[in-house]
Protein backbone atom coordinates (compact mmCIF):
# COMPACT_ATOMS: atom_id res chain seq x y z
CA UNK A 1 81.05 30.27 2.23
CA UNK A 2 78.33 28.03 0.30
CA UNK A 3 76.16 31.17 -0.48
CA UNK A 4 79.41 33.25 -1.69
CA UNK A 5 80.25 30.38 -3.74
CA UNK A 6 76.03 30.19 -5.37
CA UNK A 7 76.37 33.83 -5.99
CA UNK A 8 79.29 34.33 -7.55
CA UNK A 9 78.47 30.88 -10.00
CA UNK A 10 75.01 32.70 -10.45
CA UNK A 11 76.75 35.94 -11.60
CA UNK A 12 78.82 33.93 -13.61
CA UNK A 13 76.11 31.99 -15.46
CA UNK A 14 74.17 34.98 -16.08
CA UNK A 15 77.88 36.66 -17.79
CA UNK A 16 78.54 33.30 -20.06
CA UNK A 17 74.95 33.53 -21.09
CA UNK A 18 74.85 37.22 -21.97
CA UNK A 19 78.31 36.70 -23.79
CA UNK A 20 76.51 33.76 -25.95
CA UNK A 21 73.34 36.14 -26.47
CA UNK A 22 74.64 39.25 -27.34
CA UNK A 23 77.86 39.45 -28.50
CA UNK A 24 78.55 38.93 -32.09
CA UNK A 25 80.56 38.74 -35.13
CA UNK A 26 79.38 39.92 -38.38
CA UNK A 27 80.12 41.59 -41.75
CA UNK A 28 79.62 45.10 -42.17
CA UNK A 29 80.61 46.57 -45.67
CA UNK A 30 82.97 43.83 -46.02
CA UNK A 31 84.99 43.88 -42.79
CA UNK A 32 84.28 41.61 -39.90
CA UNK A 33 82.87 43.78 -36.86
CA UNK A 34 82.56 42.92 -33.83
CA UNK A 35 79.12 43.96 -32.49
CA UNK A 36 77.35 44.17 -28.79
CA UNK A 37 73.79 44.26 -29.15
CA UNK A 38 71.79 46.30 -26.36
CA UNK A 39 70.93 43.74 -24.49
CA UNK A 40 74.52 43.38 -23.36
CA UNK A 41 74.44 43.42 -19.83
CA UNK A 42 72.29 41.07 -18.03
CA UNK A 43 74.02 41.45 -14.42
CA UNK A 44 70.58 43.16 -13.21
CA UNK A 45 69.09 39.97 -13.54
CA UNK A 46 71.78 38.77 -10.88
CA UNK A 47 70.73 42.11 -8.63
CA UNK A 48 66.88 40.71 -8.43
CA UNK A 49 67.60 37.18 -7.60
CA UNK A 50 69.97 38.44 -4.64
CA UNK A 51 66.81 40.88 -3.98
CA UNK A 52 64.27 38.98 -3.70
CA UNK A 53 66.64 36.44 -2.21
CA UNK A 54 67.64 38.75 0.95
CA UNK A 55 63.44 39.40 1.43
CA UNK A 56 63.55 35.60 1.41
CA UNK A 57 65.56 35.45 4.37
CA UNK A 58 63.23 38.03 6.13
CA UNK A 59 64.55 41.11 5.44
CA UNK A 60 61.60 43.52 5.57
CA UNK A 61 60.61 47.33 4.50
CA UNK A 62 62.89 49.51 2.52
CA UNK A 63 62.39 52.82 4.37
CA UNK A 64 60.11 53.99 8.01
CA UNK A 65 59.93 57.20 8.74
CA UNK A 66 59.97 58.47 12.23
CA UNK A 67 58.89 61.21 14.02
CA UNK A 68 61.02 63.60 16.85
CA UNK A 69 59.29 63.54 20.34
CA UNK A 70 59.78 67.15 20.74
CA UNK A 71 59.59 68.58 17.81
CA UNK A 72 56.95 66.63 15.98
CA UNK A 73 59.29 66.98 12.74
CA UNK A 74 59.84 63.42 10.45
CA UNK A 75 62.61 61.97 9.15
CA UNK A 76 62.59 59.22 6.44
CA UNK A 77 65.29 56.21 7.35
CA UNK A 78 66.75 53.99 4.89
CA UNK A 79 66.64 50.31 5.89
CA UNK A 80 69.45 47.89 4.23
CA UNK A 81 66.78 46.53 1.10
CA UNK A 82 66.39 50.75 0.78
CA UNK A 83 69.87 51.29 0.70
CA UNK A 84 70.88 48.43 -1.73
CA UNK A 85 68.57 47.84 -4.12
CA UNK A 86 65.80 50.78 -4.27
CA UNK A 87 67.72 53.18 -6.58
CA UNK A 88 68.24 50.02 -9.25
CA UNK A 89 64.73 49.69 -9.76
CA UNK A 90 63.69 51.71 -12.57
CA UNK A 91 66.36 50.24 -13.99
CA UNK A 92 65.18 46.66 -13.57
CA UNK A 93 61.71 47.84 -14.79
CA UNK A 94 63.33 49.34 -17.81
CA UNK A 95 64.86 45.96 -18.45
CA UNK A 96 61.70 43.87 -18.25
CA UNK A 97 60.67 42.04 -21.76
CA UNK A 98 57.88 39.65 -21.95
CA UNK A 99 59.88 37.49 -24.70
CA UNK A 100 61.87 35.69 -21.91
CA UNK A 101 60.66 33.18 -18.85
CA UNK A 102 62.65 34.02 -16.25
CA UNK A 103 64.16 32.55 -13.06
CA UNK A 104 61.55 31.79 -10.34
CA UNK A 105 62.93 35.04 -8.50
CA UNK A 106 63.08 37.09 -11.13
CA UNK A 107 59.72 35.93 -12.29
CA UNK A 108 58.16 36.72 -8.84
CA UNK A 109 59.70 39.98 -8.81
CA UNK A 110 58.48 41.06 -12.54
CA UNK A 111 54.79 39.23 -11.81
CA UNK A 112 54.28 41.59 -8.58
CA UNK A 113 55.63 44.74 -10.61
CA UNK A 114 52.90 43.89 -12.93
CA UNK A 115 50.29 43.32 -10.84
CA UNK A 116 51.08 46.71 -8.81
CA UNK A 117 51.28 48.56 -12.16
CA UNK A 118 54.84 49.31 -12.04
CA UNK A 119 55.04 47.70 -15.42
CA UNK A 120 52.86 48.49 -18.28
CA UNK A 121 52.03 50.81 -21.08
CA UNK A 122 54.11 53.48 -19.13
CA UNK A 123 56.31 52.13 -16.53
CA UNK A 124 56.31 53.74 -12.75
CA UNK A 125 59.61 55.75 -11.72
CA UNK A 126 60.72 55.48 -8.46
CA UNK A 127 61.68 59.30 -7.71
CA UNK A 128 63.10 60.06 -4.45
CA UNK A 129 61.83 57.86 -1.12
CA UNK A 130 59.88 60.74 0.29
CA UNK A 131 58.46 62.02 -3.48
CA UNK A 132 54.57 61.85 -3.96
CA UNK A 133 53.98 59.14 -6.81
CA UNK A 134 50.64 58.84 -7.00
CA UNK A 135 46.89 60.60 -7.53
CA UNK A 136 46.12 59.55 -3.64
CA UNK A 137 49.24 61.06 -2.22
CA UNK A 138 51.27 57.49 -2.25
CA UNK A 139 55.29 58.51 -1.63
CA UNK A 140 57.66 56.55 -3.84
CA UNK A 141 58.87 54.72 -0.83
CA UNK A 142 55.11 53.24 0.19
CA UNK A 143 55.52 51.76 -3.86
CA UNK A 144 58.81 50.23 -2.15
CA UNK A 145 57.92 48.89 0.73
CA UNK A 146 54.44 47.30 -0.86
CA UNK A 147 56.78 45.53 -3.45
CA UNK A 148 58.86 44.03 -0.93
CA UNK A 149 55.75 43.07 1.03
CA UNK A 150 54.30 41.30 -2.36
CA UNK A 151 57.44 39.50 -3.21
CA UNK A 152 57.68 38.06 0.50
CA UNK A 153 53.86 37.14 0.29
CA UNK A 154 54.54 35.67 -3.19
CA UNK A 155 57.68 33.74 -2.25
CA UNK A 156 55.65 32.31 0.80
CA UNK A 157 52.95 30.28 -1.92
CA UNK A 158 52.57 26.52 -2.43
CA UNK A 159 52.89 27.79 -6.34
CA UNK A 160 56.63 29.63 -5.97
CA UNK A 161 58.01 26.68 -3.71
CA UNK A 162 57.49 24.38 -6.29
CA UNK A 163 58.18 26.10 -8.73
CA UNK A 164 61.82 26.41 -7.58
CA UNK A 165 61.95 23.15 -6.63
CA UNK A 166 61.37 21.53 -9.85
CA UNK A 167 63.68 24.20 -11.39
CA UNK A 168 66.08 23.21 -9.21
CA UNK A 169 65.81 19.99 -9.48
CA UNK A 170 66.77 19.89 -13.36
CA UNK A 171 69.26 22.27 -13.13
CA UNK A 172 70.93 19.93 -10.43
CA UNK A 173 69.83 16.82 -13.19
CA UNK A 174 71.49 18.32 -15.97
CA UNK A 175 74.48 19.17 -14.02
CA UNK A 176 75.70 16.24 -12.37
CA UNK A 177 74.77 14.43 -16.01
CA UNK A 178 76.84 16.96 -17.95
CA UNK A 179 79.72 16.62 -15.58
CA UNK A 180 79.96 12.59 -15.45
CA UNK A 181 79.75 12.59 -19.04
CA UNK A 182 83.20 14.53 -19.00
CA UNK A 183 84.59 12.40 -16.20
CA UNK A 184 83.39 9.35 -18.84
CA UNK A 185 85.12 11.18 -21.45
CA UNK A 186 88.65 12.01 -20.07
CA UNK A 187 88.19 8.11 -18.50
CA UNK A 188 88.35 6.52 -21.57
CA UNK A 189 90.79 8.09 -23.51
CA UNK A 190 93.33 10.82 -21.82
CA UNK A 191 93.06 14.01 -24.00
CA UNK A 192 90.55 16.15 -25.83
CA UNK A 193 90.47 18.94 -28.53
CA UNK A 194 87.68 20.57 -26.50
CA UNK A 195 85.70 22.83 -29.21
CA UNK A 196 83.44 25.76 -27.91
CA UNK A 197 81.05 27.90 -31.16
CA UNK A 198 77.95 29.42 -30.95
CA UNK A 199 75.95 29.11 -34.30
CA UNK A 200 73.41 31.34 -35.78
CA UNK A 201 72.09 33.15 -38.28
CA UNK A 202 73.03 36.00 -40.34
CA UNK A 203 70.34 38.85 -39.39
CA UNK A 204 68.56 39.41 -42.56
CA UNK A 205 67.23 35.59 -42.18
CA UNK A 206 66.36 35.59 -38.08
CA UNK A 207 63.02 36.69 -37.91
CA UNK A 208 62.19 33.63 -40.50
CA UNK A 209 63.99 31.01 -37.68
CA UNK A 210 61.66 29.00 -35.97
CA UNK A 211 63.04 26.60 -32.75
CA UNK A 212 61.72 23.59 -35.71
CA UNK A 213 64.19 25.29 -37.96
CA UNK A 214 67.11 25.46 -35.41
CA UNK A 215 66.56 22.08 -34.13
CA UNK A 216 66.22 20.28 -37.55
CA UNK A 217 69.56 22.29 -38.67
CA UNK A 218 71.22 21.17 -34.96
CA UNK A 219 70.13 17.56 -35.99
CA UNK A 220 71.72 17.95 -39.70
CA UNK A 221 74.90 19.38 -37.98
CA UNK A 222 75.58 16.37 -35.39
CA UNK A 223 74.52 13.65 -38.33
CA UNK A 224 77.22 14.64 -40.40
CA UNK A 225 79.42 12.87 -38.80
CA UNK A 226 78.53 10.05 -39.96
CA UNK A 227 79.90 10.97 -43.75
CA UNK A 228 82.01 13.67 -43.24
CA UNK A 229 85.81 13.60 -42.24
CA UNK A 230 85.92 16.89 -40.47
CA UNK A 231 82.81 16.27 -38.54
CA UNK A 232 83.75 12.73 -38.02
CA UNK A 233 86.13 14.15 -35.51
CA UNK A 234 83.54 15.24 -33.38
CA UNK A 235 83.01 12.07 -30.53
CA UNK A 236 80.82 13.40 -28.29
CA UNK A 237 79.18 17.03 -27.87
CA UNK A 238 76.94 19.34 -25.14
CA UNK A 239 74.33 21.55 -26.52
CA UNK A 240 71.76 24.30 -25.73
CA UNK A 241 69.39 26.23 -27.54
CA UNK A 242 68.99 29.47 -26.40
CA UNK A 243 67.42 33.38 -27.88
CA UNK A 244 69.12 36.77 -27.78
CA UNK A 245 66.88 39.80 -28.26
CA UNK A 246 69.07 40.77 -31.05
CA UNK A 247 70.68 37.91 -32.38
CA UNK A 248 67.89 35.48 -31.96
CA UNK A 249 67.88 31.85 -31.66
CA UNK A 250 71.26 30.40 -31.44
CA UNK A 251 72.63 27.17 -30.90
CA UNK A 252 75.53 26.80 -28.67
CA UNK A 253 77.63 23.82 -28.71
CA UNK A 254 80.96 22.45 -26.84
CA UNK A 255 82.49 19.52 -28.95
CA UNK A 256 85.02 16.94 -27.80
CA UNK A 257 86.96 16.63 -30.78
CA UNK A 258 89.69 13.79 -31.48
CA UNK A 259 92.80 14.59 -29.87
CA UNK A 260 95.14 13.80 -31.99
CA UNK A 261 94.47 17.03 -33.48
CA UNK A 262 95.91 20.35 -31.78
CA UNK A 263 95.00 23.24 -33.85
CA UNK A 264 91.74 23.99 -31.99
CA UNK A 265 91.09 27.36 -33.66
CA UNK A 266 91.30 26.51 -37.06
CA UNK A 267 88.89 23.16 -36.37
CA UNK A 268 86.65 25.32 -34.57
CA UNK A 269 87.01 27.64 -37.70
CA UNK A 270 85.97 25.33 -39.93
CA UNK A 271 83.36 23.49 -38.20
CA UNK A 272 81.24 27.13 -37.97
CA UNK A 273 81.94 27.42 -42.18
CA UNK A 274 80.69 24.35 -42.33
CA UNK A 275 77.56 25.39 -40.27
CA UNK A 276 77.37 28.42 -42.71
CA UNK A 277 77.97 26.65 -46.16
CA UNK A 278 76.42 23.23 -45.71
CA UNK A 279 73.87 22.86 -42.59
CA UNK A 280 72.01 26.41 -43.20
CA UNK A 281 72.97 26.69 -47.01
CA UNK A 282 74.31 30.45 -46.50
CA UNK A 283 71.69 31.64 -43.45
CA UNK A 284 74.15 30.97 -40.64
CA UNK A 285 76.63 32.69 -39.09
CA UNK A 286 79.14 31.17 -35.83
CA UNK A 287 81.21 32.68 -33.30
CA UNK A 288 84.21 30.72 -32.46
CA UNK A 289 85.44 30.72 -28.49
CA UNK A 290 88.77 29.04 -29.38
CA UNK A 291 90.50 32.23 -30.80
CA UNK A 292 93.55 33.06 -29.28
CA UNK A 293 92.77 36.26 -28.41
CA UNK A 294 89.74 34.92 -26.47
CA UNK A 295 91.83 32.24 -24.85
CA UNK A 296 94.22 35.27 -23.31
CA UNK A 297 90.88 37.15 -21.77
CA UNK A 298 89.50 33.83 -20.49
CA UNK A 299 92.79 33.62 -18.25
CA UNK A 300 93.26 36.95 -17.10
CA UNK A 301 89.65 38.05 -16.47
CA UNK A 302 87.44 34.67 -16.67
CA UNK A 303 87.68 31.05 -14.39
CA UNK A 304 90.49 29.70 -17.17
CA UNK A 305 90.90 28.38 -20.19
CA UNK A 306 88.70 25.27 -20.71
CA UNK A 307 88.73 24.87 -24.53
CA UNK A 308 91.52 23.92 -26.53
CA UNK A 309 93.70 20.79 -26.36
CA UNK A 310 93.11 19.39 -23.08
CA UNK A 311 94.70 16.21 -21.04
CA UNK A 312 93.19 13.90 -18.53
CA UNK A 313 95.71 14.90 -16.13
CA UNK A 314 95.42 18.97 -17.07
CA UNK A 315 93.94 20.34 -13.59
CA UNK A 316 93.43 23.67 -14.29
CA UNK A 317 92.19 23.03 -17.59
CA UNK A 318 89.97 20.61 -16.86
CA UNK A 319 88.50 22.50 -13.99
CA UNK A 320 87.52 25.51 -16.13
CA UNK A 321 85.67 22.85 -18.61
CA UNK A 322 84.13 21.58 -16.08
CA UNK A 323 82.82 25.29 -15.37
CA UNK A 324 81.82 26.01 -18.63
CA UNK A 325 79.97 22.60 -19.01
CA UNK A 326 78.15 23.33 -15.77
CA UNK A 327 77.28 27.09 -16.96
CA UNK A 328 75.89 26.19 -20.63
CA UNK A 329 73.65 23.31 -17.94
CA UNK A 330 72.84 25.88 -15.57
CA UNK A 331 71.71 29.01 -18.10
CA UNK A 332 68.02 28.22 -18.81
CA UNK A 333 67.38 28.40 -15.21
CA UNK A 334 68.26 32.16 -14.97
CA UNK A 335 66.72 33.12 -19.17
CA UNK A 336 64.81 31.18 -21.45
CA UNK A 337 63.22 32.57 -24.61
CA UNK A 338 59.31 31.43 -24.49
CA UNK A 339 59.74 30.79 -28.00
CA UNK A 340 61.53 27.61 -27.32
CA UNK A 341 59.90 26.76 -24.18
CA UNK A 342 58.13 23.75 -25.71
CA UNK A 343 61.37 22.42 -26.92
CA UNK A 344 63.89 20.44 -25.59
CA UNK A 345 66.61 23.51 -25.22
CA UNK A 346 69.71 21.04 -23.59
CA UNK A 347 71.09 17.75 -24.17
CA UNK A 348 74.39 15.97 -24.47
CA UNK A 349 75.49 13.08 -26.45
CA UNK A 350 76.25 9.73 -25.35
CA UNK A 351 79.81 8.68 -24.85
CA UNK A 352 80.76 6.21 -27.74
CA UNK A 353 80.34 3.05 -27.16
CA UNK A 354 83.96 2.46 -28.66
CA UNK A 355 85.40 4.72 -25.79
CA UNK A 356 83.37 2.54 -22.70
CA UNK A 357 85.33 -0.49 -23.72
CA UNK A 358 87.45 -0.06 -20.51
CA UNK A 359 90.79 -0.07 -22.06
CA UNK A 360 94.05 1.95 -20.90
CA UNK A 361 93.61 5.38 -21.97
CA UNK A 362 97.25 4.81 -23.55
CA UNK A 363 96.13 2.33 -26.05
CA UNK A 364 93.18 4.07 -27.31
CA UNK A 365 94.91 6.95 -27.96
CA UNK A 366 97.67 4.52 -29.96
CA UNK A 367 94.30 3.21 -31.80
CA UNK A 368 92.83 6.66 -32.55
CA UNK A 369 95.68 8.23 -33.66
CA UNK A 370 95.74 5.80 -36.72
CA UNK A 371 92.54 7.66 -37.77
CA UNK A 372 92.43 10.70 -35.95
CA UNK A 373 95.58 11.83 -39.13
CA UNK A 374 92.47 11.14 -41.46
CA UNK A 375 90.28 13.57 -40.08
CA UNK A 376 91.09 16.96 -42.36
CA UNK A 377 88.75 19.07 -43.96
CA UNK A 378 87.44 17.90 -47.13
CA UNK A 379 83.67 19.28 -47.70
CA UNK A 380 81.81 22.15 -47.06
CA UNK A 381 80.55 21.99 -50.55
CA UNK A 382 77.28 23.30 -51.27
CA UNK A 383 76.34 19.79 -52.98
CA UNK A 384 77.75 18.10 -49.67
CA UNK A 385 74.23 17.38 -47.87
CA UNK A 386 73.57 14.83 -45.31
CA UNK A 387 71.22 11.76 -46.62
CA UNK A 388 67.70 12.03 -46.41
């Protein structure tokens, strides 16, 4: 049951990510279009980590080929690794791109690919099992069964073991962090305007974007709220940096906004303009995961609907939240752009100070709504910049 439960959050990760990385909207001769890059589609990264997971567990050889007694005549078999994975593999190859450090599976799998010369200025194609591949009369299914005897090999190393292990180990960090700061959260005061954008950059400007840029534009975005009413609604925030091959470097964000307030979209709305207008001075661009439209697919085809206005006692809601907290935690451990690996690419906030005072969630919300009325829009001016 526990390894149904991994793999189906690891497919899920891998979905949320490739959602935040390659789905976009953007203006095309003056009509908003929605766009899906070709990266769309990261599940194969989900096929090699359940790969080179199943040679893990000692699962060995992809095809043998046997020969009749009598008759002297051979057969090729497929074994289960032959029979479920070998006719993905050129498309994994295909898929390959040095710009991202992947997980420590899909890393292994990729760094034995390269070192067999499966990957390089022309890529190997795996034709059928019994096919001759190579100058010294090498069948596509000896390739096969060599990879699978690399990866075990590899997987076996002082070097992979810890690897994974450290990996692990902040994933599991940044997890059980993320997901105290919400029980802190819904603690101290009994309902949230949870906000969920991505924020980036209009194309003709990404290739200029450096991780400095996005993290000093991330840092202008969070002090805001310090002097701006809209912003000032924002108590406490999760973030991660991450890179689509397409969209490039993107910062994805989900907000705990005041309360008091229920019209998520619209906030949301107006928190990405502001993004646009004010932090990037016209570069930007946002997605905004609190449409309505997106709230009706997160139900019928997603784990629920975890942005919006949310209460302490909400179940459901809170549960898919938690999810989606854990997801955006989780994500660098399956993709991570080496252009921001020497970056700090997630982090939360700290729950105000205000909020910790150990009060009745009833009378906080009785003291914030006094300001929470004060929190519209006014801003997004161009001359609107945070102090120096």
């Amino acid at each position: 049951m526990h390894e149904i439960t991994e793999d189906q959050e690891a497919l899920e990760v891998i979905a949320h990510l490739d959602e935040r990385m390659n789905l976009e909207e953007t203006n095309i001769n003056g009509r908003s279009t929605f766009v899906i890059h070709q990266g769309y589609g990261s599940r194969h990264l989900f096929g090699i980590e359940k790969f080179v997971k199943a040679i893990q567990r000692g699962w060995k050889g992809g095809f043998i080929e046997k020969t009749a007694r009598y008759s002297g005549r051979k057969t090729i078999h497929e074994l289960y690794l032959g029979k479920k994975y070998y006719r993905l593999l050129n498309d994994w190859i295909e898929r390959y791109s040095d710009q991202y450090r992947y997980s420590a599976r899909v890393e292994v799998f990729y760094s034995v690919c390269k070192a067999m010369g499966l990957i390089g200025q022309q890529n190997f194609h795996f034709e059928e099992p019994g096919e001759i591949a190579r100058a010294d009369g090498a069948r596509s299914m000896d390739a096969f069964n060599m990879l699978i005897a690399e990866i075990s090999m590899r997987c076996e190393s002082r070097e992979f073991k810890e690897e994974e292990r450290l990996r692990q180990f902040n994933t599991k960090r940044n997890e059980e962090n993320v997901l105290a700061m919400e029980e802190e959260m819904f603690e101290a005061k009994g309902r949230w305007l949870v906000l969920s954008l991505t924020l980036r950059y209009k194309p003709k400007y990404r290739r200029w974007i450096t991780p400095e840029t996005m993290q000093q534009h991330r840092d202008r975005l969070f002090a805001a709220r310090r002097f701006n009413k809209l912003m000032a609604g924002i108590r406490n925030y999760v973030w991660a940096i991450e890179q689509g091959h397409d969209t490039g470097l993107h910062l994805h964000v989900i907000l705990f906004y005041s309360g008091e307030h229920n019209h998520d979209e619209f906030i949301a709305k107006q928190i990405g303009e502001y993004w646009v207008d004010v932090v990037t001075e016209g570069k930007g661009d946002y997605w905004n995961s609190n449409r309505a439209w997106l709230k009706k697919r997160y139900e019928k085809f997603g784990h629920g609907i975890g942005v919006g206005q949310i209460d302490w006692s909400d179940t459901k809601k809170r549960e898919a939240l938690r999810k989606n907290l854990v997801y955006l935690a989780k994500a660098e451990q399956y993709l991570m752009s080496w252009s921001v690996e020497r970056i700090r690419t997630f982090d939360m906030g700290q729950v105000p100070k205000k909020l910790k005072s150990g009060r009745p969630r009833a009378e906080l919300q009785q003291q914030e709504s006094e300001v929470g009325e004060s929190h519209q829009f006014i801003g997004g001016r161009k001359d609107e910049q945070p102090p120096c």
